[in-house]
N, C-alpha and C. Protein backbone atom coordinates (compact mmCIF):
# COMPACT_ATOMS: atom_id res chain seq x y z
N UNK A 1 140.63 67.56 121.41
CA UNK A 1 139.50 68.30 121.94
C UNK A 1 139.34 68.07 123.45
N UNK A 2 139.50 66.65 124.00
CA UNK A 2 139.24 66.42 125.25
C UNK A 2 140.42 66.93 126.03
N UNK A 3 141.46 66.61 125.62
CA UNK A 3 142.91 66.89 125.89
C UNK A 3 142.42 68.67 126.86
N UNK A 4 142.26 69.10 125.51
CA UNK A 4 142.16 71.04 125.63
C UNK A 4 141.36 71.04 126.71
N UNK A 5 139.81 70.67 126.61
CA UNK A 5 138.90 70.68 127.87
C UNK A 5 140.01 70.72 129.10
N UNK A 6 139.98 69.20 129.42
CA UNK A 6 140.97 69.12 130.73
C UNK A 6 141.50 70.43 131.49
N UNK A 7 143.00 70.24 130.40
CA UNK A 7 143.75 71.86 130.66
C UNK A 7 143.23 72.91 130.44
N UNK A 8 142.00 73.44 130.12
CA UNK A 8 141.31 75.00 130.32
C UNK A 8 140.71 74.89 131.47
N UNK A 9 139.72 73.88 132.04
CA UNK A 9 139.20 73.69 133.20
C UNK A 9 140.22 74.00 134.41
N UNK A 10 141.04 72.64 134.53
CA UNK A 10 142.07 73.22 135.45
C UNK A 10 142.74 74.27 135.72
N UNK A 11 143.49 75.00 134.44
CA UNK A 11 143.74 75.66 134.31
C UNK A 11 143.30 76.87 134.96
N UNK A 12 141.69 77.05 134.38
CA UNK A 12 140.94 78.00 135.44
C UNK A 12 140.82 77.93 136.87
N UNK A 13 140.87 76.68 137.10
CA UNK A 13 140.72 76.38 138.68
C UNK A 13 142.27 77.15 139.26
N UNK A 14 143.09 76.51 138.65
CA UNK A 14 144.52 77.20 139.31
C UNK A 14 145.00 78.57 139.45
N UNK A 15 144.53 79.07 138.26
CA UNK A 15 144.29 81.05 138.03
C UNK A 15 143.91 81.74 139.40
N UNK A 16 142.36 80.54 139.27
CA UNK A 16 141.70 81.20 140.94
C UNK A 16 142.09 80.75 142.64
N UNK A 17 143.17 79.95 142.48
CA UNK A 17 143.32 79.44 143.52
C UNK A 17 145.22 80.43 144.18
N UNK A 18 145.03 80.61 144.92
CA UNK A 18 145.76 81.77 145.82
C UNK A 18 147.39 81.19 146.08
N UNK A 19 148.16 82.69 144.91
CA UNK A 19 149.63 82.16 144.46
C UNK A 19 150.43 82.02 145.68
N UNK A 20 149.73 82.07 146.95
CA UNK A 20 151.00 82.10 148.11
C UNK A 20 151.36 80.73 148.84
N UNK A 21 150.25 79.94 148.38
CA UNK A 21 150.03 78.82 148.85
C UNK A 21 151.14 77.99 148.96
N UNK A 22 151.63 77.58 148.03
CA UNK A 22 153.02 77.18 147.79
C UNK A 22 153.77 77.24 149.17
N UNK A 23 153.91 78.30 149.25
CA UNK A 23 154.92 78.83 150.13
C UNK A 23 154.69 79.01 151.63
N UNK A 24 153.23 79.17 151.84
CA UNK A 24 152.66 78.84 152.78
C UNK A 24 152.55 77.33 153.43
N UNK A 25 152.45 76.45 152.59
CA UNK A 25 151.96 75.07 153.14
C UNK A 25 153.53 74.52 153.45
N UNK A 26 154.83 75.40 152.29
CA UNK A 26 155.69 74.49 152.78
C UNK A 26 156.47 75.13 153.75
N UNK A 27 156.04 76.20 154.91
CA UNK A 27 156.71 76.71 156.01
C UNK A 27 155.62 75.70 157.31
N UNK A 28 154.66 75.29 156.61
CA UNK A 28 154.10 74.15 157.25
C UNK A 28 154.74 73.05 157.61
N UNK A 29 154.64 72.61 156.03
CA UNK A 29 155.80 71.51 156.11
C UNK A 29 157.09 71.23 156.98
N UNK A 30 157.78 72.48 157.18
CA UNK A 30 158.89 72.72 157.20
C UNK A 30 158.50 72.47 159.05
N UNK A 31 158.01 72.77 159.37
CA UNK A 31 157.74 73.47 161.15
C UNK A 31 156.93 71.79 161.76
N UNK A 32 156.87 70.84 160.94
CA UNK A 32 156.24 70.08 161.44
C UNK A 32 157.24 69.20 161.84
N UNK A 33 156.83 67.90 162.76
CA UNK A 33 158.38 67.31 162.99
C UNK A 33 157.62 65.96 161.90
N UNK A 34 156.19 65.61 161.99
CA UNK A 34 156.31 64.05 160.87
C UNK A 34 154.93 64.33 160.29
N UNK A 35 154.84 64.22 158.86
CA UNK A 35 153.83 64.85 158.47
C UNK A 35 152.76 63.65 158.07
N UNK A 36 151.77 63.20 158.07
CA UNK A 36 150.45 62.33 157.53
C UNK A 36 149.51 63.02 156.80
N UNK A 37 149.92 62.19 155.90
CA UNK A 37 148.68 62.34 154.46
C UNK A 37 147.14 61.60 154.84
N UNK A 38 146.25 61.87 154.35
CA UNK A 38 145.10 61.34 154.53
C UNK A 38 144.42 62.16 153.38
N UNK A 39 143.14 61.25 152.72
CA UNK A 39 142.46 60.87 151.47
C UNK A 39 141.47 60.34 151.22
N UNK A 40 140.51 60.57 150.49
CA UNK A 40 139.44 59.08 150.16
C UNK A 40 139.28 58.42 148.47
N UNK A 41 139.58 57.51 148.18
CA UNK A 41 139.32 57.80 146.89
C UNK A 41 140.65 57.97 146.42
N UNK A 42 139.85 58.88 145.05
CA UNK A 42 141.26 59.60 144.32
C UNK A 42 141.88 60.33 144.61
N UNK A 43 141.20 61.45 145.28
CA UNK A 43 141.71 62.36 147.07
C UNK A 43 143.28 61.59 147.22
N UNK A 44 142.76 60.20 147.91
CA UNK A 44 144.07 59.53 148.52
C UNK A 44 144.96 59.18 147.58
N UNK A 45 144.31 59.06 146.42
CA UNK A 45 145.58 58.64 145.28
C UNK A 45 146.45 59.84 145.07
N UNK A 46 146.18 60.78 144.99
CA UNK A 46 146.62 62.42 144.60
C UNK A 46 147.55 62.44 146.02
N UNK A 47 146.96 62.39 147.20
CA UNK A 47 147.81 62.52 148.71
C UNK A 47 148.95 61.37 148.60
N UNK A 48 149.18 60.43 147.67
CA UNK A 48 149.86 59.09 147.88
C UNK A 48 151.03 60.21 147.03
N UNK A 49 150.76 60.51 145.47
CA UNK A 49 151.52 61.07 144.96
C UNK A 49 152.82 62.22 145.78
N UNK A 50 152.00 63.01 146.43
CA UNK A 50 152.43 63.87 147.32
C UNK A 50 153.21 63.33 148.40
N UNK A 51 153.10 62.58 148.86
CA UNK A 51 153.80 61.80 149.80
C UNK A 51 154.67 61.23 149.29
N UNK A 52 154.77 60.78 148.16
CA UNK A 52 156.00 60.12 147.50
C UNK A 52 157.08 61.00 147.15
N UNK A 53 156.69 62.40 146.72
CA UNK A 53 157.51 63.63 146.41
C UNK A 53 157.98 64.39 147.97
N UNK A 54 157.38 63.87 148.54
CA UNK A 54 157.45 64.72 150.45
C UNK A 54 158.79 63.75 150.39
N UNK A 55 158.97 62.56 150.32
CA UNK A 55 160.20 61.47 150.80
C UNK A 55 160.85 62.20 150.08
N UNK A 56 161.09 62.34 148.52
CA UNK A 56 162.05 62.47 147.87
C UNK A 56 162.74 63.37 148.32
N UNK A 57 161.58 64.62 148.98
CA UNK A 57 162.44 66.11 149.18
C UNK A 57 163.17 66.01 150.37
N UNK A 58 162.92 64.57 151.37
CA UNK A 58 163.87 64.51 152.44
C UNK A 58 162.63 64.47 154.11
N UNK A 59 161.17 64.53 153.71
CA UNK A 59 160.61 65.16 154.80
C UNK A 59 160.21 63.51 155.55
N UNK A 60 159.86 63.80 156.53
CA UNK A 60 159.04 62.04 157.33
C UNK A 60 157.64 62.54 157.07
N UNK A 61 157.58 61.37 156.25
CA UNK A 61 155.80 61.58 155.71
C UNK A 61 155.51 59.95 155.77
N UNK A 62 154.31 59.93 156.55
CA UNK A 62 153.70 58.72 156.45
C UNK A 62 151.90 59.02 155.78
N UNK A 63 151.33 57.81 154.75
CA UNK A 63 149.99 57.76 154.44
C UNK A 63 149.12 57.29 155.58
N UNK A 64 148.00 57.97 155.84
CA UNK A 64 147.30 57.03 157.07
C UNK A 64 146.46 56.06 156.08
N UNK A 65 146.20 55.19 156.88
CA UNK A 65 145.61 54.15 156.80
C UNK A 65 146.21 52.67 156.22
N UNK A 66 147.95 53.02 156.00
CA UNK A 66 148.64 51.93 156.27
C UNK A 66 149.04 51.39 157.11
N UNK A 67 149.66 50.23 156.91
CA UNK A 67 149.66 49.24 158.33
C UNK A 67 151.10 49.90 158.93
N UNK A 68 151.90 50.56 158.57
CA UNK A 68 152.87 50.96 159.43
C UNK A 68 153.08 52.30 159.93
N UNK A 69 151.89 53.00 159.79
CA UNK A 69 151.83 53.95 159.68
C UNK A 69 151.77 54.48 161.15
N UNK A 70 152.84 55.11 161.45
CA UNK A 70 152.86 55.27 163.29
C UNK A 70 151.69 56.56 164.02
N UNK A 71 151.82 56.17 165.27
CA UNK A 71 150.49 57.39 165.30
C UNK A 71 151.12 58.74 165.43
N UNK A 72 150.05 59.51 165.22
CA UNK A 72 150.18 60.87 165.60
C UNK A 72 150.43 61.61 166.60
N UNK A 73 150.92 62.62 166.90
CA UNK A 73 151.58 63.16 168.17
C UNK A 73 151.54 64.82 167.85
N UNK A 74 151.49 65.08 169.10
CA UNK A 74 151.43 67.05 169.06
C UNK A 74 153.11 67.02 168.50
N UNK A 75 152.97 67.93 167.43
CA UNK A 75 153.81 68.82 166.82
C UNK A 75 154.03 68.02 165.28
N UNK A 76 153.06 67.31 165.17
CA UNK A 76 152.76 66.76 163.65
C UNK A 76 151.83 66.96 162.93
N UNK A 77 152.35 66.85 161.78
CA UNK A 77 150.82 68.00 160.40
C UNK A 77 150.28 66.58 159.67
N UNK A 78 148.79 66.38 160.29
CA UNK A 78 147.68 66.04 158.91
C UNK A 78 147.48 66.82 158.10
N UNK A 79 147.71 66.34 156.54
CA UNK A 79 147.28 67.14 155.89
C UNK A 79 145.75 66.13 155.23
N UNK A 80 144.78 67.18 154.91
CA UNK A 80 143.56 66.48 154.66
C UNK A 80 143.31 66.73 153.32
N UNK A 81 142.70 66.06 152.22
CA UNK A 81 142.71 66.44 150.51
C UNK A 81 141.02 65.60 150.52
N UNK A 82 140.14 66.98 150.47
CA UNK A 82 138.95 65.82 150.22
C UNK A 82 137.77 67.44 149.67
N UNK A 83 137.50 66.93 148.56
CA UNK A 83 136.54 68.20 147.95
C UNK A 83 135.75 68.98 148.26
N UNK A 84 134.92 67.85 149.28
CA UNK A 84 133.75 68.76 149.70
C UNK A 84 134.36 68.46 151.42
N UNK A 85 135.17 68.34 152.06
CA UNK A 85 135.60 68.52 153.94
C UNK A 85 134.65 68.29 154.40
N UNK A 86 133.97 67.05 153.69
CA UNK A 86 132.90 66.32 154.63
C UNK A 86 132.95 64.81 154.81
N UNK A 87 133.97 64.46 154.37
CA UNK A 87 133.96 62.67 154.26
C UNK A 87 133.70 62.47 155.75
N UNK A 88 133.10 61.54 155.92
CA UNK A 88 132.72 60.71 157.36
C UNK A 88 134.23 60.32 157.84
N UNK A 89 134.81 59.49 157.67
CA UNK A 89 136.42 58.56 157.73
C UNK A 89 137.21 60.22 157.88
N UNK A 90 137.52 61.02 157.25
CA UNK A 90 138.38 62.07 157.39
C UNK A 90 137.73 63.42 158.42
N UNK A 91 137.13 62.85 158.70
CA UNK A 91 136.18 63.80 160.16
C UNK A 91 136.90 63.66 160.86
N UNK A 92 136.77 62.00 160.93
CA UNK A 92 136.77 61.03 162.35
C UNK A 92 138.76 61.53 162.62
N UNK A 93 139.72 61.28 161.11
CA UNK A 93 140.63 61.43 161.42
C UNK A 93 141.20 62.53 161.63
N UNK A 94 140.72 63.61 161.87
CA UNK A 94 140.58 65.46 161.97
C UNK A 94 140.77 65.43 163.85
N UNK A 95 139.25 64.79 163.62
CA UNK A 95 138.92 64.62 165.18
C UNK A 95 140.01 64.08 166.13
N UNK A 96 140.61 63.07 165.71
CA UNK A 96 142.06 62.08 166.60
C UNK A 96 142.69 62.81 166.33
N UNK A 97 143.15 63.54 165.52
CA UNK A 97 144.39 64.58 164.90
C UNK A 97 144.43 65.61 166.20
N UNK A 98 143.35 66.47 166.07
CA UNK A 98 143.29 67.52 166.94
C UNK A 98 143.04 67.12 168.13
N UNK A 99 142.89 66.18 168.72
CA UNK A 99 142.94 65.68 170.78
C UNK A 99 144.11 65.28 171.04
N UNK A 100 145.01 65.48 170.08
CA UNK A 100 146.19 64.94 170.21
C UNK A 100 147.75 65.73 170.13
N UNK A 101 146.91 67.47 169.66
CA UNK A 101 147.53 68.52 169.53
C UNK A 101 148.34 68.94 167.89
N UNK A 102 148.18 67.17 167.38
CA UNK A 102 148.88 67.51 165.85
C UNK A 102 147.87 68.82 165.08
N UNK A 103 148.57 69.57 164.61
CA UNK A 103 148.00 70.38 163.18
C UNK A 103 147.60 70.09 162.32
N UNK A 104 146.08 70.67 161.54
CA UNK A 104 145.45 69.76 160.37
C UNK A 104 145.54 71.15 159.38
N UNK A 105 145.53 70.63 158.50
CA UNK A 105 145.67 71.41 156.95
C UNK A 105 144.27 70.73 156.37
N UNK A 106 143.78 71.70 155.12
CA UNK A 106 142.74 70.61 154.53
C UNK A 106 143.47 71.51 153.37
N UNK A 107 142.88 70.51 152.20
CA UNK A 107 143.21 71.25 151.12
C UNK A 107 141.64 70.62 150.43
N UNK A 108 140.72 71.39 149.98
CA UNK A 108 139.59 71.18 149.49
C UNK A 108 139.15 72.60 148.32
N UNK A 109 137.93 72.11 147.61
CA UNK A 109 137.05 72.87 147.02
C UNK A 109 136.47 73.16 147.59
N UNK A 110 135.82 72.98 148.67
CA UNK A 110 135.20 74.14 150.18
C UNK A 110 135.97 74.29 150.99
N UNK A 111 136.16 76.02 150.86
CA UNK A 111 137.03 75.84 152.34
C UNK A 111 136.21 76.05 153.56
N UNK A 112 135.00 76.59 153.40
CA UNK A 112 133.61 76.27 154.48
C UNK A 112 133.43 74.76 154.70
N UNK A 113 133.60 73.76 155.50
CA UNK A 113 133.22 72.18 156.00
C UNK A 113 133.61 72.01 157.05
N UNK A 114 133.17 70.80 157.12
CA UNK A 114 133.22 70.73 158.82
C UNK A 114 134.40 70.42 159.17
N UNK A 115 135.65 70.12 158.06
CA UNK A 115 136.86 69.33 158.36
C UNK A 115 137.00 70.89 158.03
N UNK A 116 137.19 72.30 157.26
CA UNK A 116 137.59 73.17 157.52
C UNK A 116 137.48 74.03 158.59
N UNK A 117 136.11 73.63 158.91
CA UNK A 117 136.20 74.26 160.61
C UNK A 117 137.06 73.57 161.54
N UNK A 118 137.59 73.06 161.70
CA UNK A 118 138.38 72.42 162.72
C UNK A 118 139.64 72.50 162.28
N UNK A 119 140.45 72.63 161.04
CA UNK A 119 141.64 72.72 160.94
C UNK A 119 142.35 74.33 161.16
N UNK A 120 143.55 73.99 161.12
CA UNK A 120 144.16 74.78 161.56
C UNK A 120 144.31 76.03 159.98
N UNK A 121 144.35 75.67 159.08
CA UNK A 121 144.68 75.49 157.70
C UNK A 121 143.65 75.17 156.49
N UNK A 122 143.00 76.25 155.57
CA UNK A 122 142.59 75.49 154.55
C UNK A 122 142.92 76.12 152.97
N UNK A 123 143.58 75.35 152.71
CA UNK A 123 144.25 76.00 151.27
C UNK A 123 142.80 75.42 150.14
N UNK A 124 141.94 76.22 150.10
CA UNK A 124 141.09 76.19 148.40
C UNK A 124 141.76 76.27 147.11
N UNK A 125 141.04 74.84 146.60
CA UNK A 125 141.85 75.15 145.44
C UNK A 125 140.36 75.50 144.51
N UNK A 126 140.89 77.05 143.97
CA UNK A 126 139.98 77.47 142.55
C UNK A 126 138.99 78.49 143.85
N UNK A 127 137.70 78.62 143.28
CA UNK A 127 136.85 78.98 143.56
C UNK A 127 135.28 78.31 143.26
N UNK A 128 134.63 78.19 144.70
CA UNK A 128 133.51 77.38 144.84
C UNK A 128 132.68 77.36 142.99
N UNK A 129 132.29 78.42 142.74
CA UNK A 129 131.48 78.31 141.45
C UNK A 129 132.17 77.57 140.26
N UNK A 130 133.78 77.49 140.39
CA UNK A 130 134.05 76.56 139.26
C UNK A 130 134.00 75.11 139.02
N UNK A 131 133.16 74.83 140.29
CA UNK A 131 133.15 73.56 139.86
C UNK A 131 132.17 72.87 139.91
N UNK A 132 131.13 73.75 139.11
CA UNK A 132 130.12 73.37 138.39
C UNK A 132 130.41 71.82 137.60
N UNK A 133 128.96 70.87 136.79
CA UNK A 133 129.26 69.58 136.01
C UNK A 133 129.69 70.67 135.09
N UNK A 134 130.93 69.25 134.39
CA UNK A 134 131.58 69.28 133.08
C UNK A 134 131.56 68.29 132.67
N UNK A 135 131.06 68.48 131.60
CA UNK A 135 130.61 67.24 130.43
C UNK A 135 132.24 66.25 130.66
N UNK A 136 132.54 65.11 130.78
CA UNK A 136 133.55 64.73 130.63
C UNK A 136 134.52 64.93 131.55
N UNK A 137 133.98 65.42 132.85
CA UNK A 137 135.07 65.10 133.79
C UNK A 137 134.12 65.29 135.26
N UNK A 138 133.98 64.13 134.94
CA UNK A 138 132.88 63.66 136.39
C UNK A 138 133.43 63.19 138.09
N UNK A 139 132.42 63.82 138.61
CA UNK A 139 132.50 62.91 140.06
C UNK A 139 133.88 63.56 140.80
N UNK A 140 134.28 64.52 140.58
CA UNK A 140 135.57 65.46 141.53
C UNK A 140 136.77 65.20 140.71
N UNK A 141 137.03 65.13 139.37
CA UNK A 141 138.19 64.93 138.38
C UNK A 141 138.42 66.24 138.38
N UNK A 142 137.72 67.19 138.84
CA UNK A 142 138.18 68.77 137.87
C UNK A 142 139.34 69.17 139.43
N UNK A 143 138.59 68.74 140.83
CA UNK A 143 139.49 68.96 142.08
C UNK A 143 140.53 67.85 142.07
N UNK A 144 140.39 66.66 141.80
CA UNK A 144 141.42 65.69 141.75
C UNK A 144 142.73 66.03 140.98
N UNK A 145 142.53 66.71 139.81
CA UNK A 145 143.60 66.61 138.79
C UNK A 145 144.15 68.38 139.27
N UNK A 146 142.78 68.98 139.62
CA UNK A 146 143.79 70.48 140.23
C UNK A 146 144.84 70.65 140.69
N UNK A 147 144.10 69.54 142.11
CA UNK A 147 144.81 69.16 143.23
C UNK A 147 146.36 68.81 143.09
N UNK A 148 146.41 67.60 142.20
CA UNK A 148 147.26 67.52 141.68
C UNK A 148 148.57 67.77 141.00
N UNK A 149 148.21 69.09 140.54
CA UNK A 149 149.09 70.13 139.59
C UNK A 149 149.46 71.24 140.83
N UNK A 150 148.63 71.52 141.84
CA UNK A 150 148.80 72.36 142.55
C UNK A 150 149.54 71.34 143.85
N UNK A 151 149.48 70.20 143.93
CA UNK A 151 151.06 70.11 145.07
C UNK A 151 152.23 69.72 144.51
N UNK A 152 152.03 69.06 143.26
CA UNK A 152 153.20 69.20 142.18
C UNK A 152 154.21 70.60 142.01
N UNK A 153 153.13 71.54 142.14
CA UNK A 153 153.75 72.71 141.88
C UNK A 153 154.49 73.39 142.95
N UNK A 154 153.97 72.88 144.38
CA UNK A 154 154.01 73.20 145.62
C UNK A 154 155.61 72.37 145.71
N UNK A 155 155.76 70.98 145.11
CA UNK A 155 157.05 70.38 145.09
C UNK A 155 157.89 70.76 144.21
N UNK A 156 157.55 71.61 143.62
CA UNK A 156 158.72 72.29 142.37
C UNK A 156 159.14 73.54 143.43
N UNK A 157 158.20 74.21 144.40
CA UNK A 157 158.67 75.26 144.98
C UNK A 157 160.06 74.85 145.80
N UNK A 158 159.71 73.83 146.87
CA UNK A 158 159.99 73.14 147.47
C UNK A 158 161.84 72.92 147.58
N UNK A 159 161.78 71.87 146.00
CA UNK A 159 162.88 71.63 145.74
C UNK A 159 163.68 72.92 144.64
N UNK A 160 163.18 73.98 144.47
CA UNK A 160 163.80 75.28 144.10
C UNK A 160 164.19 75.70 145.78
N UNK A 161 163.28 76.12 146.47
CA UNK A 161 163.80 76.80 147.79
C UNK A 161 164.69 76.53 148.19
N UNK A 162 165.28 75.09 148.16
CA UNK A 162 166.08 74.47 148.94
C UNK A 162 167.36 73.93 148.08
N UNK A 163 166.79 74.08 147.09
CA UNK A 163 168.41 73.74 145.90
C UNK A 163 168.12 72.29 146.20
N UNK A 164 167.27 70.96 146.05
CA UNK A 164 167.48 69.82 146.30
C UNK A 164 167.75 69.33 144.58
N UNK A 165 169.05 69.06 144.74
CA UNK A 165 169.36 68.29 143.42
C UNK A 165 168.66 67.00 143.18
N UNK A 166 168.40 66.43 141.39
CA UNK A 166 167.44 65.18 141.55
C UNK A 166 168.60 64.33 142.24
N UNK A 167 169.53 64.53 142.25
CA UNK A 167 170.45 63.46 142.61
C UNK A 167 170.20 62.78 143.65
N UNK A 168 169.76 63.70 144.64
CA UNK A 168 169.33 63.28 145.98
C UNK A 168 167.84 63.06 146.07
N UNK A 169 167.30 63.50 145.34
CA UNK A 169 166.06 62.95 145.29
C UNK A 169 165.91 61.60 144.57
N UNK A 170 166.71 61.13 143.83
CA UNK A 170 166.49 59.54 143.57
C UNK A 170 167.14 58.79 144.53
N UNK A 171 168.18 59.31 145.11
CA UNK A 171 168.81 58.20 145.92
C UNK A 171 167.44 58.44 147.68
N UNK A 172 166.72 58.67 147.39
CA UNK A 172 165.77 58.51 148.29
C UNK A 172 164.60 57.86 147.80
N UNK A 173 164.42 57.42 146.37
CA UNK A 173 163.45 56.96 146.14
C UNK A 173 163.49 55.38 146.16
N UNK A 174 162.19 54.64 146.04
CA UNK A 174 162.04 53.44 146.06
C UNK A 174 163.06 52.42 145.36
N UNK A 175 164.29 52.05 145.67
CA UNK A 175 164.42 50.68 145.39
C UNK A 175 163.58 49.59 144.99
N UNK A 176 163.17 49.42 145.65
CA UNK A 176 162.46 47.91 145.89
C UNK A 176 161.37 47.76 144.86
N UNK A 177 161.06 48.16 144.00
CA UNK A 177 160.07 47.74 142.76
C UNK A 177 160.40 47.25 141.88
């Protein structure tokens, strides 16, 4: 029963959220020279995911707010993942992003915020009214897990466009665990 919930919710969210995207974010991707993730929360857990699939496909992706995480520079893409494009912390990093000439993306459930006014980019996922409370998936799970399925899907485009065999996508993945 809960299972079904989940996947009809999302589900709906993804129906309403705009099939070009894909293809759009990854001529983004593609045009940037080093790309940074940024997140809050589960936001950042979902952007960590994404970033782990960005390496595999071959791209320079660093998470902000790690310690090695080099700075930003004009002709590099923030991408921003935060529901409502109002977090305080992902303002601030919008704000350094853009005095610095890098390109910001947001990917949110508003694409009206103050981090969407300032980016260059805002891919909505679903449409504002769907994300009304749902019994059982509280506190931004219905945008978290969207989110989710929708850059997953964005990395299935990705590695179709480009013919990246897994072959090469494991020999880029983590060793060291």
């Amino acid at each position: 029963m809960h299972q079904q919930l989940i996947i009809d919710k999302i589900s709906g969210i993804l129906e309403a959220t705009d099939d070009g995207y894909d293809a759009q974010l990854t001529q983004l991707l593609d045009g940037a020279k080093r790309i940074y993730i940024a997140g809050a929360g589960r936001s950042k857990l979902v952007g960590n995911f994404f970033a782990m699939r960005l390496v595999h496909g071959g791209y320079d992706v660093s998470v902000v707010g790690e310690i090695v995480t080099p700075s930003i520079k004009d002709g590099d893409l923030l991408i921003i993942i935060s529901g409502s494009g109002e977090t305080e912390q992902l303002i601030a990093f919008t704000k350094s992003a853009k005095k610095v000439g890098a390109k910001i993306v947001l990917i949110s459930a508003k694409g009206e915020s103050t981090i969407g006014d300032m980016a260059d980019g805002v891919f909505q996922i679903g449409k504002n009214e769907l994300y009304g409370k749902v019994l059982g998936m509280p506190m931004g799970t219905v945008f978290e897990l969207s989110t989710l399925v929708f850059l997953e899907a964005t990395i299935s485009h990705i590695i179709h466009e480009k013919g990246i065999p897994e072959e090469i996508m494991r020999e880029r993945h983590a060793n060291l665990e």
